[in-house]
Protein backbone atom coordinates (compact mmCIF):
# COMPACT_ATOMS: atom_id res chain seq x y z
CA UNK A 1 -37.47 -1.60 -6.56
CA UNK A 2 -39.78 -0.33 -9.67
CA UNK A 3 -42.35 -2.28 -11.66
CA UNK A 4 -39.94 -2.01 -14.78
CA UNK A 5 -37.04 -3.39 -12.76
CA UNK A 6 -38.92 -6.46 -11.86
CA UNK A 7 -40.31 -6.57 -15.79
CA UNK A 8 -36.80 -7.15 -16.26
CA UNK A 9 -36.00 -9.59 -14.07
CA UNK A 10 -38.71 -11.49 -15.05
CA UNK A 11 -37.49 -11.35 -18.71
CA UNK A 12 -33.86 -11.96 -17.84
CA UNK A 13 -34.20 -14.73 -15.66
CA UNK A 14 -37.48 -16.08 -16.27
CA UNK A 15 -40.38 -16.52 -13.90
CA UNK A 16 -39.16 -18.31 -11.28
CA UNK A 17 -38.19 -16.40 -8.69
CA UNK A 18 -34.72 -18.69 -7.34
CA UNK A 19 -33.54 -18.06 -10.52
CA UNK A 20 -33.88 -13.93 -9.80
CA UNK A 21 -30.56 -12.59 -7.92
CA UNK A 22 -30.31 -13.10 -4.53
CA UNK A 23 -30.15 -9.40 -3.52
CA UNK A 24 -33.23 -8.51 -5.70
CA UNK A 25 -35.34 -11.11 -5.03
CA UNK A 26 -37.53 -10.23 -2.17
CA UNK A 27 -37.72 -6.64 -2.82
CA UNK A 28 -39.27 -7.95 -6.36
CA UNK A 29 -41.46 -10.28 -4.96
CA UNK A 30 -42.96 -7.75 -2.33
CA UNK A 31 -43.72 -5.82 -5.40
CA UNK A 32 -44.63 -8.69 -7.62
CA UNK A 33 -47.75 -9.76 -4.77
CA UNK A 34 -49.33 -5.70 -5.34
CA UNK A 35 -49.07 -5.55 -8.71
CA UNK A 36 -51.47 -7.57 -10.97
CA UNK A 37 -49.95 -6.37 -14.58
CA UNK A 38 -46.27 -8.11 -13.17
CA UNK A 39 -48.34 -11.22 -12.25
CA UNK A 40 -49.58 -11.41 -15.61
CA UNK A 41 -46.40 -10.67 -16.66
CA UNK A 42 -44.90 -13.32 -14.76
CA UNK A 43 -47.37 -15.73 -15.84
CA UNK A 44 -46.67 -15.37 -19.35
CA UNK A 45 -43.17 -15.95 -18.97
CA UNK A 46 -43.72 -19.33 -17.11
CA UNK A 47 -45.64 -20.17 -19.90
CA UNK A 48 -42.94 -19.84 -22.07
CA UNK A 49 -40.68 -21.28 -19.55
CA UNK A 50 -42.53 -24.53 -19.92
CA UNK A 51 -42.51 -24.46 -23.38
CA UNK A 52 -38.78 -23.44 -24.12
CA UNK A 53 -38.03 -26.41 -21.22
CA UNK A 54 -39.71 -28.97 -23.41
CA UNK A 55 -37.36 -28.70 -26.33
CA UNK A 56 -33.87 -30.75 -26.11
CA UNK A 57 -30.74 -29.12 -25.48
CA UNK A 58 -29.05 -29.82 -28.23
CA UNK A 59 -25.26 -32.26 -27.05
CA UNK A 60 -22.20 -32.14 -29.09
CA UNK A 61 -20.93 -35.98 -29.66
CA UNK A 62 -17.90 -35.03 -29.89
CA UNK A 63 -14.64 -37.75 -29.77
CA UNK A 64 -11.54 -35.96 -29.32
CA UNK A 65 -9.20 -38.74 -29.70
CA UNK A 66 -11.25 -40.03 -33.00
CA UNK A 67 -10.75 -36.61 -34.42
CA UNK A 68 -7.67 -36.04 -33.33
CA UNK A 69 -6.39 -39.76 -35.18
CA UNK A 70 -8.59 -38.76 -38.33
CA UNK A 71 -6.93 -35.28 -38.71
CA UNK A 72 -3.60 -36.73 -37.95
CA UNK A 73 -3.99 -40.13 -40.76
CA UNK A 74 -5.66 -37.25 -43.36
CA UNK A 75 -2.18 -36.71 -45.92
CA UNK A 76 -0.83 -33.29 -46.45
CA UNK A 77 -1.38 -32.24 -50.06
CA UNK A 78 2.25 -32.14 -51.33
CA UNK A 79 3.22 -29.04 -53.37
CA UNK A 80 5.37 -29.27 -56.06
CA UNK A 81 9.28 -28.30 -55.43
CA UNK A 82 10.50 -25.52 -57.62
CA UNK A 83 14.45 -26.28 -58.63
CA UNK A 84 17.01 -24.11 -57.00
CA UNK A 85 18.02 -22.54 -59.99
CA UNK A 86 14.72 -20.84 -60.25
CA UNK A 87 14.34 -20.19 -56.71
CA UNK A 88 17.44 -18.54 -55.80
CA UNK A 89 16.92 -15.31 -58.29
CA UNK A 90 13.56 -15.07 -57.90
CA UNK A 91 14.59 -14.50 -53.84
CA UNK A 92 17.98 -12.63 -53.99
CA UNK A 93 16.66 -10.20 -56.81
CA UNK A 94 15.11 -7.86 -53.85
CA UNK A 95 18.59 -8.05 -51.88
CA UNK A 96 20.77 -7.64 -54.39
CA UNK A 97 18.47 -4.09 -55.53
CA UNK A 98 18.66 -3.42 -52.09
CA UNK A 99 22.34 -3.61 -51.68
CA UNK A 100 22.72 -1.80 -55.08
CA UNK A 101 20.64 1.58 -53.55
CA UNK A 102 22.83 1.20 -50.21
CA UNK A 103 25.80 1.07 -52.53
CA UNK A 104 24.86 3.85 -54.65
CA UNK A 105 23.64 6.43 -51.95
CA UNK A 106 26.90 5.97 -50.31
CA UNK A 107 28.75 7.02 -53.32
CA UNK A 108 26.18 10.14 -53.98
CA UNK A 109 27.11 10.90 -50.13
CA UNK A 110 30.59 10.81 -50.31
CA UNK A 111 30.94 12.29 -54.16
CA UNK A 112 28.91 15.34 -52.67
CA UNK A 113 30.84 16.18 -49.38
CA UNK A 114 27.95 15.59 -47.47
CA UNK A 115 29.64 14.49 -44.52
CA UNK A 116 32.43 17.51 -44.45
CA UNK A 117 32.98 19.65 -41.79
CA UNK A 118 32.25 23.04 -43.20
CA UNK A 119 32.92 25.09 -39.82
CA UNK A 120 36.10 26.66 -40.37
CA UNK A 121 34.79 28.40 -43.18
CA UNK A 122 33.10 31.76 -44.48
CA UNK A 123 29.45 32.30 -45.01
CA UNK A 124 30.26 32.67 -48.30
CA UNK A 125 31.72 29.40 -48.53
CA UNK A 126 28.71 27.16 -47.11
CA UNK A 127 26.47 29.28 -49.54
CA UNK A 128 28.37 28.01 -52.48
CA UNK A 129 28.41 24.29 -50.77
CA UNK A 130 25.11 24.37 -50.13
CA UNK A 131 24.10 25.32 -53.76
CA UNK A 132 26.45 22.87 -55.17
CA UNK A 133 24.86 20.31 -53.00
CA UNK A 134 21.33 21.52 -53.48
CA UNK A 135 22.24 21.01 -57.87
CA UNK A 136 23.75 17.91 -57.02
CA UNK A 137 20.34 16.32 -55.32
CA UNK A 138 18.32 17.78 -57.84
């Protein structure tokens, strides 16, 4: 046990010495009765202890059941309904692009002969595939 260790103890806990942990405590206080500074020290801090123990702890009134019947009786602020007829485009626009890409890289895939089976032919074959697909992306 060092002087600083039982500095802070004494500012963790406070001055009183049940309040120190049980392991620490005597070790402290053998060091606490040699030491004048720490009995200053300690002194202080029962001063303050007094003073911060003089102040209310602040309670919460708090009724759960009156809050809970006052949030439940406040109304919901009601939004105005949109009519279906603007609703519905406004909401199927990004489906309908989506299907529309789908669509269209399908037909891009299939107009290109991307998903051929090239194997049975020459090298010079693929090369001219490949370049005709490579014009084709492009």
């Amino acid at each position: 046990m060092t002087s600083k260790r039982v500095s802070e103890l004494i500012a963790a806990y406070g001055a009183a010495p049940e309040k120190w942990p049980v392991s620490e405590r005597e070790a402290a206080l053998v060091l606490l009765g040699r030491d004048a500074a720490l009995r200053a020290e300690q002194q202080q801090m029962a001063a303050l202890d007094t003073a911060l123990d003089r102040w209310p702890s602040p309670t919460l009134d708090l009724n759960a059941v009156a809050l809970a019947a006052q949030v439940s009786a406040t109304p919901r602020p009601r939004v105005a309904a949109r009519s279906s007829f603007l609703r519905f485009p406004i909401l199927a626009w990004p489906n309908a692009a989506g299907l529309a890409a789908a669509a269209l890289a399908g037909f891009l895939v299939g107009w290109s002969g991307l998903d051929t089976d090239y194997s049975g032919q020459s090298d010079v074959d693929r090369q001219i595939v490949a370049s005709v697909v490579e014009d084709a992306t492009w």
